[in-house]
PDB file of N, CA and C in Angstrom:
ATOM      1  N   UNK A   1       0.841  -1.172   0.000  1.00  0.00           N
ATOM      2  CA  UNK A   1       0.000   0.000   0.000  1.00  0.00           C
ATOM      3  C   UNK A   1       0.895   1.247   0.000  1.00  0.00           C
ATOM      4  N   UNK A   2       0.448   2.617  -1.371  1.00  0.00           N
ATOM      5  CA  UNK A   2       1.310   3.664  -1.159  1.00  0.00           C
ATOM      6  C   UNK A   2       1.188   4.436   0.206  1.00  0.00           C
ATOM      7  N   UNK A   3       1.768   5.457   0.909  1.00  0.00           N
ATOM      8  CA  UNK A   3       1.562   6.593   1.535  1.00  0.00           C
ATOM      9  C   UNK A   3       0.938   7.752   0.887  1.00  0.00           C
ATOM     10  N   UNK A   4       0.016   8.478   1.432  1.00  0.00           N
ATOM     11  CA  UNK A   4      -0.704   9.663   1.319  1.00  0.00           C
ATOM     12  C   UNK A   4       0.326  10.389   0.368  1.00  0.00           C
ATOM     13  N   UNK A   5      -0.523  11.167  -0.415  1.00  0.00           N
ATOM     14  CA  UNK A   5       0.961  11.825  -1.364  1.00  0.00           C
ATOM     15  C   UNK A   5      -0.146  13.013  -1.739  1.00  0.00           C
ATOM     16  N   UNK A   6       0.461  14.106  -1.962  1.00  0.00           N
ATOM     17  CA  UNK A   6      -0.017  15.223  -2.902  1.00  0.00           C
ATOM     18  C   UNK A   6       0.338  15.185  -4.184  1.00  0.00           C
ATOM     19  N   UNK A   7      -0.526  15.607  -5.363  1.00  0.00           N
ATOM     20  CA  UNK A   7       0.205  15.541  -6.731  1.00  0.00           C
ATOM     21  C   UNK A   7      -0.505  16.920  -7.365  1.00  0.00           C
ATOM     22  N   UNK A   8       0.040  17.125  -7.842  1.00  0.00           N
ATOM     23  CA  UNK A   8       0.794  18.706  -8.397  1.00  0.00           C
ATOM     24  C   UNK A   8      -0.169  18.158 -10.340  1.00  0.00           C
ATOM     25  N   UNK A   9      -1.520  18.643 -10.686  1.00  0.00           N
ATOM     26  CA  UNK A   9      -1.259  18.281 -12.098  1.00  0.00           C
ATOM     27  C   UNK A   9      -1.332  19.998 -12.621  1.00  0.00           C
ATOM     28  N   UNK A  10      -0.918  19.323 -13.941  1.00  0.00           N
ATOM     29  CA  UNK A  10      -1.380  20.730 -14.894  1.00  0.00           C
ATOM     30  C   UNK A  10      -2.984  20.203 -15.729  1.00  0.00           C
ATOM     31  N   UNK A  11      -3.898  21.165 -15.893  1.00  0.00           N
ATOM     32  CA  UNK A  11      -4.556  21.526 -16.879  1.00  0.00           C
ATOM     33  C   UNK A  11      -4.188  22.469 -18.157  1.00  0.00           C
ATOM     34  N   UNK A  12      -4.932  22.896 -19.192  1.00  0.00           N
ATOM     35  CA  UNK A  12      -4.559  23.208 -20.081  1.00  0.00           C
ATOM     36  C   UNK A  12      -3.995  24.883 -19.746  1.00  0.00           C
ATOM     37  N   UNK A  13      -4.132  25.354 -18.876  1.00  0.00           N
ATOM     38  CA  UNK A  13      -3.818  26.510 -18.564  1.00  0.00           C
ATOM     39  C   UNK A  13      -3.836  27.012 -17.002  1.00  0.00           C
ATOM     40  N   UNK A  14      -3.661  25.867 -16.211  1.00  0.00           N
ATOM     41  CA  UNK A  14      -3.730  26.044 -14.848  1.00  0.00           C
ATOM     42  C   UNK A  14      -3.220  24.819 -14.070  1.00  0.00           C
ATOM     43  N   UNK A  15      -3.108  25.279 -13.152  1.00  0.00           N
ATOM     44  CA  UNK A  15      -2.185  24.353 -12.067  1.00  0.00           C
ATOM     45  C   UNK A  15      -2.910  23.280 -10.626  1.00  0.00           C
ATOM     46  N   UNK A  16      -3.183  22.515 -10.555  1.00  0.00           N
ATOM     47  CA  UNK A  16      -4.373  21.842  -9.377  1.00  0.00           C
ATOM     48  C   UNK A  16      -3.482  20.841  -8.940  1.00  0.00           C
ATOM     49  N   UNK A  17      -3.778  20.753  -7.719  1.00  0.00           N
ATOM     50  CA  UNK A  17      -3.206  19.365  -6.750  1.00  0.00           C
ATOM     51  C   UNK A  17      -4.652  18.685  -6.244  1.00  0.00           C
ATOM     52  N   UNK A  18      -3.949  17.667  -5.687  1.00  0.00           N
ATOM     53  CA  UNK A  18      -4.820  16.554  -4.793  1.00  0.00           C
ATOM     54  C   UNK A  18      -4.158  15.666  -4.168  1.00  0.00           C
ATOM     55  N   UNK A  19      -4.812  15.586  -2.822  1.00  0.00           N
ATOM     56  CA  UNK A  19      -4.619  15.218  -1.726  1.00  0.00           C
ATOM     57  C   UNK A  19      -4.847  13.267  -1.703  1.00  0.00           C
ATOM     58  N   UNK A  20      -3.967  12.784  -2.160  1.00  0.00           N
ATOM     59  CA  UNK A  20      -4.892  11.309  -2.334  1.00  0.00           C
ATOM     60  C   UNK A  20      -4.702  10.485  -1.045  1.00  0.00           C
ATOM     61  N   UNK A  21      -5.285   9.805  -0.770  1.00  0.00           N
ATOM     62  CA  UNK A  21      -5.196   8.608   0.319  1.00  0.00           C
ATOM     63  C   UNK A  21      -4.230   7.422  -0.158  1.00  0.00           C
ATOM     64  N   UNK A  22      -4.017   6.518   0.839  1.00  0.00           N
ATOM     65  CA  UNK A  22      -2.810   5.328   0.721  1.00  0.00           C
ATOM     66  C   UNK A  22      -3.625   4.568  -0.228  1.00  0.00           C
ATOM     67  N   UNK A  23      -5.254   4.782  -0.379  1.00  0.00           N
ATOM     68  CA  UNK A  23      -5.849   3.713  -1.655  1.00  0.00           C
ATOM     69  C   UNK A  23      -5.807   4.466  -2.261  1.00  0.00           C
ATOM     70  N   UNK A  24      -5.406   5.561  -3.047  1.00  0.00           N
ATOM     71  CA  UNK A  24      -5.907   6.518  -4.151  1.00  0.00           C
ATOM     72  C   UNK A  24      -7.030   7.270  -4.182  1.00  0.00           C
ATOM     73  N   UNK A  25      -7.696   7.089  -3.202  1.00  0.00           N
ATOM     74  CA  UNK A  25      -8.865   7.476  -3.103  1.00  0.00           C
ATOM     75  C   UNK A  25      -8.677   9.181  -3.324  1.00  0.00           C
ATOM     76  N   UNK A  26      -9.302  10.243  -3.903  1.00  0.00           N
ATOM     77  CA  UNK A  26      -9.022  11.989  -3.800  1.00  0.00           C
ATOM     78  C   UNK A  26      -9.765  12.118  -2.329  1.00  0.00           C
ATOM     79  N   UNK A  27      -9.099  12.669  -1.836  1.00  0.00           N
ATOM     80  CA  UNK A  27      -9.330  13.594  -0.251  1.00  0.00           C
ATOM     81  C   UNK A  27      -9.794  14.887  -0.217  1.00  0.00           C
ATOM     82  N   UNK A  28      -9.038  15.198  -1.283  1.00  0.00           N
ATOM     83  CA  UNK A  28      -9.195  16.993  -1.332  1.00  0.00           C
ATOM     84  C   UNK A  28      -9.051  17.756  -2.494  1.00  0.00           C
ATOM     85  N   UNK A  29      -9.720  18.281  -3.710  1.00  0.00           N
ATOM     86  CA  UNK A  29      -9.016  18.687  -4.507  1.00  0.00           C
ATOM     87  C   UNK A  29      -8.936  20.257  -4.378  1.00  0.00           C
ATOM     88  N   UNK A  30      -7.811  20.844  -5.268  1.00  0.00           N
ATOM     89  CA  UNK A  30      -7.521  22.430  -4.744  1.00  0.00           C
ATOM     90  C   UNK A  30      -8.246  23.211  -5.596  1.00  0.00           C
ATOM     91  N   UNK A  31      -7.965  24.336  -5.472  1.00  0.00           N
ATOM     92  CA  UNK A  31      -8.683  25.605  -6.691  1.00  0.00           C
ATOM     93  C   UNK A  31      -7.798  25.461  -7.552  1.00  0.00           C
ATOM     94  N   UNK A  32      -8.195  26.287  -8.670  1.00  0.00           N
ATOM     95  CA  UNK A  32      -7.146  26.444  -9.853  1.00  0.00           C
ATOM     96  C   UNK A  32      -6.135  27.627  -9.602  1.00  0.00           C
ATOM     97  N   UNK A  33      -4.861  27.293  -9.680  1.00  0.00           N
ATOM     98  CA  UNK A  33      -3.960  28.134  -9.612  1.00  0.00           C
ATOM     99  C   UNK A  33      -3.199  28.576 -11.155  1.00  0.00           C
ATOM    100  N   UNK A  34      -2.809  29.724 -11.019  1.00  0.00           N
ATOM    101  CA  UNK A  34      -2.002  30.020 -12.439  1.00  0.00           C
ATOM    102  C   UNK A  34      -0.223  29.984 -12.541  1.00  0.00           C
ATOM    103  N   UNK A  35       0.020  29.341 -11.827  1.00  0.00           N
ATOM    104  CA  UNK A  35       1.339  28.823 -11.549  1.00  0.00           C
ATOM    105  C   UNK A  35       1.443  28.008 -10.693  1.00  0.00           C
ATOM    106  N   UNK A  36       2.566  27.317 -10.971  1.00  0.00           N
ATOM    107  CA  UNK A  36       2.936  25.885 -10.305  1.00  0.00           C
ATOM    108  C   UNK A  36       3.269  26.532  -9.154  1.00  0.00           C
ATOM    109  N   UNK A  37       4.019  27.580  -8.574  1.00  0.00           N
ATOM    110  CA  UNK A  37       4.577  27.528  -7.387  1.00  0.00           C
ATOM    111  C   UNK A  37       2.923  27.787  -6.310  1.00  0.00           C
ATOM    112  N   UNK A  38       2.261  28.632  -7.346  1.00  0.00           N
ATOM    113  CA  UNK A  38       1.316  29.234  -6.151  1.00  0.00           C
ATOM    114  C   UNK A  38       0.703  27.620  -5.643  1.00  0.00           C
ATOM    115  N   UNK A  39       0.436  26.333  -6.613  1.00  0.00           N
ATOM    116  CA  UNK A  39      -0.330  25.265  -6.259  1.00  0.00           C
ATOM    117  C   UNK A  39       0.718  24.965  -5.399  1.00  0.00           C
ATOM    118  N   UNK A  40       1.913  24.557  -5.137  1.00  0.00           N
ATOM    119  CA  UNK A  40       2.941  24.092  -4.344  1.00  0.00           C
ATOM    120  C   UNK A  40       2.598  25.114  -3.001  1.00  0.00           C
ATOM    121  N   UNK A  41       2.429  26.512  -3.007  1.00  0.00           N
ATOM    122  CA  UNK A  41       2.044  27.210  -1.804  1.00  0.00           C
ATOM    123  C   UNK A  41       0.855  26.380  -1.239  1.00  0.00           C
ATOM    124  N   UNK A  42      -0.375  25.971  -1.771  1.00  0.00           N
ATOM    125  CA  UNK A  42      -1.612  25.615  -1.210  1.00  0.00           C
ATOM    126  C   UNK A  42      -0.828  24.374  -0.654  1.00  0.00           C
ATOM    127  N   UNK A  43      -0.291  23.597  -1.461  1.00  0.00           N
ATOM    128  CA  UNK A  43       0.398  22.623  -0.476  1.00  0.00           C
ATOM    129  C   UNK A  43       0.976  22.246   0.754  1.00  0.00           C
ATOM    130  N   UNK A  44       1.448  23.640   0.947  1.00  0.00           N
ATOM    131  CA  UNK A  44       2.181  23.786   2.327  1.00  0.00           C
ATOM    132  C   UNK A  44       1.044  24.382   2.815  1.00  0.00           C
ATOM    133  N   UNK A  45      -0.263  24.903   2.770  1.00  0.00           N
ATOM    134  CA  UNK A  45      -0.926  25.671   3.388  1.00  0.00           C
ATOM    135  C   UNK A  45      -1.888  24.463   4.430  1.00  0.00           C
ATOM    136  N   UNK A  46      -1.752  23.284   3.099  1.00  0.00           N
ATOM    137  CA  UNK A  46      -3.041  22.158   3.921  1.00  0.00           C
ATOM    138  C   UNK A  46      -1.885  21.570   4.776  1.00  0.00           C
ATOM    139  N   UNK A  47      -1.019  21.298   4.486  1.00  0.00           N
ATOM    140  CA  UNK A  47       0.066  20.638   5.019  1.00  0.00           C
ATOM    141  C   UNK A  47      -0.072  21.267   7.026  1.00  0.00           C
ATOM    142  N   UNK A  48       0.306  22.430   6.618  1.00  0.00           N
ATOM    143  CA  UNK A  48       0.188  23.419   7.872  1.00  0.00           C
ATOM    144  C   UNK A  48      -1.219  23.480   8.851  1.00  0.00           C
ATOM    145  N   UNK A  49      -2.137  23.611   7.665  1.00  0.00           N
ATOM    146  CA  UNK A  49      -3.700  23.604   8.552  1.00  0.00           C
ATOM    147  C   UNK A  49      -4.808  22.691   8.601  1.00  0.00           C
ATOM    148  N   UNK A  50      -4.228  21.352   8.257  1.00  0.00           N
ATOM    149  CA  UNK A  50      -5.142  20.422   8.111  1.00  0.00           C
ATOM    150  C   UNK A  50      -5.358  19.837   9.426  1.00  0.00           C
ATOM    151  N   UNK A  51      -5.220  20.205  10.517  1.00  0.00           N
ATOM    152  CA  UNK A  51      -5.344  19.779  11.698  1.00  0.00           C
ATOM    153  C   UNK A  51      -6.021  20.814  12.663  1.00  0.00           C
ATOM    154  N   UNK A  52      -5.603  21.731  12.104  1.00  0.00           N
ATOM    155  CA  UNK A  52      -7.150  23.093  12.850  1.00  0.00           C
ATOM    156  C   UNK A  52      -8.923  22.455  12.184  1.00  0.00           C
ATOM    157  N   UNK A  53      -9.235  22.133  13.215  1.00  0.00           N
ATOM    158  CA  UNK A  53     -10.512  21.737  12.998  1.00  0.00           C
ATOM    159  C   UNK A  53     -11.343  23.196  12.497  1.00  0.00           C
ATOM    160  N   UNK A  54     -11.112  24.323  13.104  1.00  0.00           N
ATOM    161  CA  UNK A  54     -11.353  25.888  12.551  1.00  0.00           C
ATOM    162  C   UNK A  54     -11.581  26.099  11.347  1.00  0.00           C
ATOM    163  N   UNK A  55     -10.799  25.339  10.461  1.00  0.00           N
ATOM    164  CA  UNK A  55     -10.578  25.769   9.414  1.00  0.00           C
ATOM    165  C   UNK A  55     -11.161  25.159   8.453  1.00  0.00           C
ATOM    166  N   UNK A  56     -12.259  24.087   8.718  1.00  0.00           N
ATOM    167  CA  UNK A  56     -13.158  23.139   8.167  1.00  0.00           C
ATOM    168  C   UNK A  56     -14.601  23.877   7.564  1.00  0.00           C
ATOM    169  N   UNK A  57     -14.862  24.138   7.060  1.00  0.00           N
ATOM    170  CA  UNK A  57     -16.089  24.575   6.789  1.00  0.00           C
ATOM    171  C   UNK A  57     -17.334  23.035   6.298  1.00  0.00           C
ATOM    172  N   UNK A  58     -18.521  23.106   6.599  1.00  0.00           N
ATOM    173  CA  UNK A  58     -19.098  21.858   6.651  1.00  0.00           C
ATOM    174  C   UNK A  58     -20.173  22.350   5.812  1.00  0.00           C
ATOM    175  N   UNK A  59     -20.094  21.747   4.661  1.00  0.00           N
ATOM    176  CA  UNK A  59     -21.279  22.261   3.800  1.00  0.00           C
ATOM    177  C   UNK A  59     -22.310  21.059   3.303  1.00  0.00           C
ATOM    178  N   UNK A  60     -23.478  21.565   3.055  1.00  0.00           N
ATOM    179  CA  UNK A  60     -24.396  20.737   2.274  1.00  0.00           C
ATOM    180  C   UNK A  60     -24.788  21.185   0.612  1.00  0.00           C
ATOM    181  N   UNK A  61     -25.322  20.415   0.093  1.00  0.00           N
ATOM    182  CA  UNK A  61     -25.433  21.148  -1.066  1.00  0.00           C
ATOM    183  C   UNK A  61     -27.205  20.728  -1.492  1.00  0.00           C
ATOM    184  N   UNK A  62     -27.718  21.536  -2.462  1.00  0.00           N
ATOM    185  CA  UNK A  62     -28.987  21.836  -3.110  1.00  0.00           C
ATOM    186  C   UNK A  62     -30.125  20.094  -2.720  1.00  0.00           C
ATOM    187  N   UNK A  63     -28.784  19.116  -3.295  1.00  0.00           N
ATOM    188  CA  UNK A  63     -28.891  17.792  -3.280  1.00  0.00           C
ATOM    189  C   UNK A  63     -29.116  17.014  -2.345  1.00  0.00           C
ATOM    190  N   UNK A  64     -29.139  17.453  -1.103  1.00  0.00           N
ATOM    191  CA  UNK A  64     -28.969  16.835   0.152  1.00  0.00           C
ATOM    192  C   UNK A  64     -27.173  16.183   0.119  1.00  0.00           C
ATOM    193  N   UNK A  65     -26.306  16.575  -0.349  1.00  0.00           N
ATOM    194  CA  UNK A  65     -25.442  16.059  -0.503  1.00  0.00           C
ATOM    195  C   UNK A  65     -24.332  16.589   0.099  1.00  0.00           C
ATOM    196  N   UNK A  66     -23.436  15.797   1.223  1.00  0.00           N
ATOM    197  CA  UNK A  66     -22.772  16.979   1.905  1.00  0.00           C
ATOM    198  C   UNK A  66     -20.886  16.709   1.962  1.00  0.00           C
ATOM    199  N   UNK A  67     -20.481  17.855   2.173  1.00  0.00           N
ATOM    200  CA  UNK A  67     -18.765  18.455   1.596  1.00  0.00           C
ATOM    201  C   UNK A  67     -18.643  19.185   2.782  1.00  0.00           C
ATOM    202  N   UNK A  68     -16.953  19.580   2.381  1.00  0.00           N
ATOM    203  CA  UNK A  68     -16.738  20.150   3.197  1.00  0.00           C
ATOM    204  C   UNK A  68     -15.808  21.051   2.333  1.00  0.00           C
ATOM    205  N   UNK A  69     -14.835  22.456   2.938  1.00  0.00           N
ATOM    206  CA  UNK A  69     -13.390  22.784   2.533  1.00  0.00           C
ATOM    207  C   UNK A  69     -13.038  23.116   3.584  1.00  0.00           C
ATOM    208  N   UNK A  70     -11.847  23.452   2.856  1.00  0.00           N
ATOM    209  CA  UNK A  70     -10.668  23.734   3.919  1.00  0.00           C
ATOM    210  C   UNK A  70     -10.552  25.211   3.342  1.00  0.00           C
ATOM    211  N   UNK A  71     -10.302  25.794   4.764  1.00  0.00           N
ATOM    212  CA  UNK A  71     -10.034  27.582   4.485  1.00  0.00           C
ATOM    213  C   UNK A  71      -8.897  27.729   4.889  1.00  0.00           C
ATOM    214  N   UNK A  72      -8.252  29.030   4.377  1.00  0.00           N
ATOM    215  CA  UNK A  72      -6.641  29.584   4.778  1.00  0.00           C
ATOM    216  C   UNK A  72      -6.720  30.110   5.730  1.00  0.00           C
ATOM    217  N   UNK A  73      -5.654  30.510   6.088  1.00  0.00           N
ATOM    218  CA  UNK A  73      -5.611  32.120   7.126  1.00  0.00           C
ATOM    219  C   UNK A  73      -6.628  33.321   6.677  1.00  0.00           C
ATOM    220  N   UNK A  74      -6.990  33.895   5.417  1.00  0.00           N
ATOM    221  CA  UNK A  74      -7.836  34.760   5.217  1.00  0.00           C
ATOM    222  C   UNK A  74      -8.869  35.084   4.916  1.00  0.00           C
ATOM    223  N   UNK A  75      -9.501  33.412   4.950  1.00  0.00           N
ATOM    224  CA  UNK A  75     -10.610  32.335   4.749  1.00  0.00           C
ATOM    225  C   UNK A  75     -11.033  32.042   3.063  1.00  0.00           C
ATOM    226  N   UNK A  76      -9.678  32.155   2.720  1.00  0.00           N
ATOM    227  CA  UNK A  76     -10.072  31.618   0.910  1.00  0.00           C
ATOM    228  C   UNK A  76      -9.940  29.970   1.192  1.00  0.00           C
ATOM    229  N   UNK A  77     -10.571  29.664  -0.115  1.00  0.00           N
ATOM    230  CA  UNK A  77     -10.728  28.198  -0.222  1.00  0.00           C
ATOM    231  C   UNK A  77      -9.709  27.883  -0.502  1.00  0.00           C
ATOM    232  N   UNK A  78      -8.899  26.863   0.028  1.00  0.00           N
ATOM    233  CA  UNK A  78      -7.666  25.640  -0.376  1.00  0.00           C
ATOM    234  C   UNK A  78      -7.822  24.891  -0.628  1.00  0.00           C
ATOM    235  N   UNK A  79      -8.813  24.177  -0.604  1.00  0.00           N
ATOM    236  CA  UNK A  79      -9.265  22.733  -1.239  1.00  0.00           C
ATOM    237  C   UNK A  79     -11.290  22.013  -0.838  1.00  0.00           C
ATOM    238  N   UNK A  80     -11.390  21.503  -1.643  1.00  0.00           N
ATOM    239  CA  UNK A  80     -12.517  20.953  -1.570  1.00  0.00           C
ATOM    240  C   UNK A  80     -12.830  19.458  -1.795  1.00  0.00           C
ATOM    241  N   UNK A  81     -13.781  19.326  -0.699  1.00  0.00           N
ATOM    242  CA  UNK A  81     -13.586  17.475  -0.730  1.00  0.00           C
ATOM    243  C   UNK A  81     -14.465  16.771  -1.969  1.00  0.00           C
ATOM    244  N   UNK A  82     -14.901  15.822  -1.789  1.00  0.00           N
ATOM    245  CA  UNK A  82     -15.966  14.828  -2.945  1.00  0.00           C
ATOM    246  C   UNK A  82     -17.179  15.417  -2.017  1.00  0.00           C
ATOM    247  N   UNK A  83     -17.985  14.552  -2.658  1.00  0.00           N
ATOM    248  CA  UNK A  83     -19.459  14.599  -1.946  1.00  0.00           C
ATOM    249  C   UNK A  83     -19.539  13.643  -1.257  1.00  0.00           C
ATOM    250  N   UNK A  84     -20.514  13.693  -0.257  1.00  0.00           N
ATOM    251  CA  UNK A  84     -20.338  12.319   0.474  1.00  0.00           C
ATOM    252  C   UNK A  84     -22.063  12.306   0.967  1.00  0.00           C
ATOM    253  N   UNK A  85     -22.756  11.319   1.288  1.00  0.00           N
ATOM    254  CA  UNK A  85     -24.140  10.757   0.880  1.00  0.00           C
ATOM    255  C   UNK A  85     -24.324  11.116   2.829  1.00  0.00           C
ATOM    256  N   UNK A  86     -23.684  11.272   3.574  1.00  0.00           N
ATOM    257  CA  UNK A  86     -24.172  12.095   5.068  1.00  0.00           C
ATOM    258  C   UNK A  86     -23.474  12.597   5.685  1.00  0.00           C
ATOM    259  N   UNK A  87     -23.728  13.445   6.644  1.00  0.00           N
ATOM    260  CA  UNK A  87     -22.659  14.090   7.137  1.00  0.00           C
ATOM    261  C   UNK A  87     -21.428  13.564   8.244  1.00  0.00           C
ATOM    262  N   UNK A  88     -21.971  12.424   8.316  1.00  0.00           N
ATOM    263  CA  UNK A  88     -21.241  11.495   9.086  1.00  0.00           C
ATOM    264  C   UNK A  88     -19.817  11.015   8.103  1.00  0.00           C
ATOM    265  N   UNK A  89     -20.891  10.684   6.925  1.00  0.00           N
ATOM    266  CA  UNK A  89     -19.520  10.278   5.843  1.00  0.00           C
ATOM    267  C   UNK A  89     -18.321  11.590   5.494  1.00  0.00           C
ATOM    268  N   UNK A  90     -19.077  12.758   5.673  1.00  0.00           N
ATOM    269  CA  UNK A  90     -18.384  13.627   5.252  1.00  0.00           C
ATOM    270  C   UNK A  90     -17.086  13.750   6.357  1.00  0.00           C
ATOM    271  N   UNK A  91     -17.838  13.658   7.727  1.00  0.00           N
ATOM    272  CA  UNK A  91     -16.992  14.141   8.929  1.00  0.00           C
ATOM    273  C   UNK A  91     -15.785  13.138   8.515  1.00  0.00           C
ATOM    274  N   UNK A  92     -16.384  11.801   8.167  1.00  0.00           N
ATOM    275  CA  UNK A  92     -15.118  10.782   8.154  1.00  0.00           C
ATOM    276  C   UNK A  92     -14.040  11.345   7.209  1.00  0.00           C
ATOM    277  N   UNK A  93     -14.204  11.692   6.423  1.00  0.00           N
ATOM    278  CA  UNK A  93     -13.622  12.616   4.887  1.00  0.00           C
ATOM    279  C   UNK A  93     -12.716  13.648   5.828  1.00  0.00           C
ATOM    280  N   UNK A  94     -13.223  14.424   6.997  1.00  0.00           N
ATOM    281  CA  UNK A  94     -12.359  15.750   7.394  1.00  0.00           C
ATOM    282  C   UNK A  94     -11.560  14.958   7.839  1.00  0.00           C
ATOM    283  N   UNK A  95     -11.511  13.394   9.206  1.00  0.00           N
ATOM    284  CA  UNK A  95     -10.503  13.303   9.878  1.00  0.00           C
ATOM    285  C   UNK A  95      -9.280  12.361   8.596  1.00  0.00           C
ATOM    286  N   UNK A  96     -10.123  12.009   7.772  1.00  0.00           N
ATOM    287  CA  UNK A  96      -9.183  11.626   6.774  1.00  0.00           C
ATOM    288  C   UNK A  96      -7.265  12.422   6.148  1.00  0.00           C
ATOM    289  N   UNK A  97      -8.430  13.536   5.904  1.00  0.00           N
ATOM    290  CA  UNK A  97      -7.567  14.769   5.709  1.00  0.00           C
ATOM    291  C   UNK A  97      -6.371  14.615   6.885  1.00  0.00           C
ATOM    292  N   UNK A  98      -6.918  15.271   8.207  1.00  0.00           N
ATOM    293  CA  UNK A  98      -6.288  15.393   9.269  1.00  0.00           C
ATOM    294  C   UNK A  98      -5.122  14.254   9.588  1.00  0.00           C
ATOM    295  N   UNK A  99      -5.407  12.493   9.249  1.00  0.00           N
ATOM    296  CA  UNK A  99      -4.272  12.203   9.532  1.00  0.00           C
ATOM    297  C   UNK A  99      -3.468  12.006   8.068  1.00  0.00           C
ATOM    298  N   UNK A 100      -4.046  12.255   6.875  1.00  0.00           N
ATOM    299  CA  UNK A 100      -3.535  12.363   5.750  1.00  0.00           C
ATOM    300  C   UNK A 100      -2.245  13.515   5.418  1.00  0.00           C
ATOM    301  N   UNK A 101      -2.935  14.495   5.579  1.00  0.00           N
ATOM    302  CA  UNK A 101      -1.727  15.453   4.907  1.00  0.00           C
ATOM    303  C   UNK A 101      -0.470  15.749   5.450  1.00  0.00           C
ATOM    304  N   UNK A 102      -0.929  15.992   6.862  1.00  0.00           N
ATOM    305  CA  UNK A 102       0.677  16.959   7.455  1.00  0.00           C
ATOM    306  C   UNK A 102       1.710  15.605   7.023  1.00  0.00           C
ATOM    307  N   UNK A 103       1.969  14.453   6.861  1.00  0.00           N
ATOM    308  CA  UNK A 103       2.469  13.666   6.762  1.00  0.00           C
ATOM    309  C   UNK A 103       3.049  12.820   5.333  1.00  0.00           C
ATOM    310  N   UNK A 104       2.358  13.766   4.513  1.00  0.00           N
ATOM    311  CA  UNK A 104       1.916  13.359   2.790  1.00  0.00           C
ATOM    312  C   UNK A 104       2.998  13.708   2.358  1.00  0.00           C
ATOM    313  N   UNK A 105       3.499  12.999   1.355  1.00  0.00           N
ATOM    314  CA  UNK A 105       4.203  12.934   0.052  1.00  0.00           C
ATOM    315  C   UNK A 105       3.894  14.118  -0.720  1.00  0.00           C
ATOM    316  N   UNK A 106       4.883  14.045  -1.918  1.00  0.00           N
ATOM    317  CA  UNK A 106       4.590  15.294  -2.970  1.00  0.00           C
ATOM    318  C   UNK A 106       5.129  15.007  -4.391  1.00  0.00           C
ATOM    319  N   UNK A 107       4.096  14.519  -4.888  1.00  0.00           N
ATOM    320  CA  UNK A 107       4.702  14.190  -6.479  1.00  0.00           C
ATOM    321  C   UNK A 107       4.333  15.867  -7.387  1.00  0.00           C
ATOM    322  N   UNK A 108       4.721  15.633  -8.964  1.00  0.00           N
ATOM    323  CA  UNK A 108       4.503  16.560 -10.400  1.00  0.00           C
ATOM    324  C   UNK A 108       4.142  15.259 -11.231  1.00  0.00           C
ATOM    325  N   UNK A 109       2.515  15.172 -11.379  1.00  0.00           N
ATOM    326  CA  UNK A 109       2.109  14.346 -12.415  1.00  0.00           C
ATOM    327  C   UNK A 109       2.379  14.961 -13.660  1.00  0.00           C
ATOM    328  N   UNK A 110       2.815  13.845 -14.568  1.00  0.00           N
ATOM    329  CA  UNK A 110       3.490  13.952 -16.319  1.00  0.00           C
ATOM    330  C   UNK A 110       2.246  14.924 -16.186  1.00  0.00           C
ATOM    331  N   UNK A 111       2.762  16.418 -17.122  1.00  0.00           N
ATOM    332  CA  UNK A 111       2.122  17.184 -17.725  1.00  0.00           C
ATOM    333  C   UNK A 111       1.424  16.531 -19.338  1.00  0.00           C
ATOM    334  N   UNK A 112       0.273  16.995 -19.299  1.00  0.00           N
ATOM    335  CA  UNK A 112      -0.363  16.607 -20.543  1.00  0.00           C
ATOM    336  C   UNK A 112       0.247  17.292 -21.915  1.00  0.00           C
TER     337      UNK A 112
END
């Protein structure tokens, strides 16, 4: 089984990471950044605050369907989770994060 890893991709004009689990599973994906370093900053940002429960925001959506993100220091979004079918599943999703990242790997998936 791998270790938790962050990976760094490109899109056609922007920069996104994700937070994967030891199954691959996505944990977290980020906003779009317009440079690689700024996505490498969000990296160190979850890295740093994924263990402030503060910084969790707990959302539902239209669907009954419920998420969560993760906020910075100035409360912009750093990442956003999957959907998850209750909020129980979701909560499981935050402590995921929590023992996932500060501890995570850091790949650059092959650019397209």
């Amino acid at each position: 089984m791998e270790s938790p890893k962050f990976v760094i991709h490109k899109s056609a004009s922007h920069f996104y990471f994700q937070l994967m689990a030891a199954d691959g599973e996505i944990l977290l994906n980020s906003e779009l950044h317009s440079w690689r370093g700024s996505a490498e900053d969000g990296v160190t940002a979850v890295k740093t605050l994924a263990l402030l429960d503060e910084r969790y925001e707990r959302r539902s959506s239209a669907e009954n369907r419920w998420y969560f993100v993760l906020k910075g220091a100035s409360g912009q979004v750093i990442g956003t989770s999957e959907m998850y079918a209750s909020p129980s599943a979701r909560d499981e999703g935050i402590a995921a994060v929590k023992r996932s990242a500060p501890a995570a790997g850091f790949e650059v998936s092959r650019y397209r």
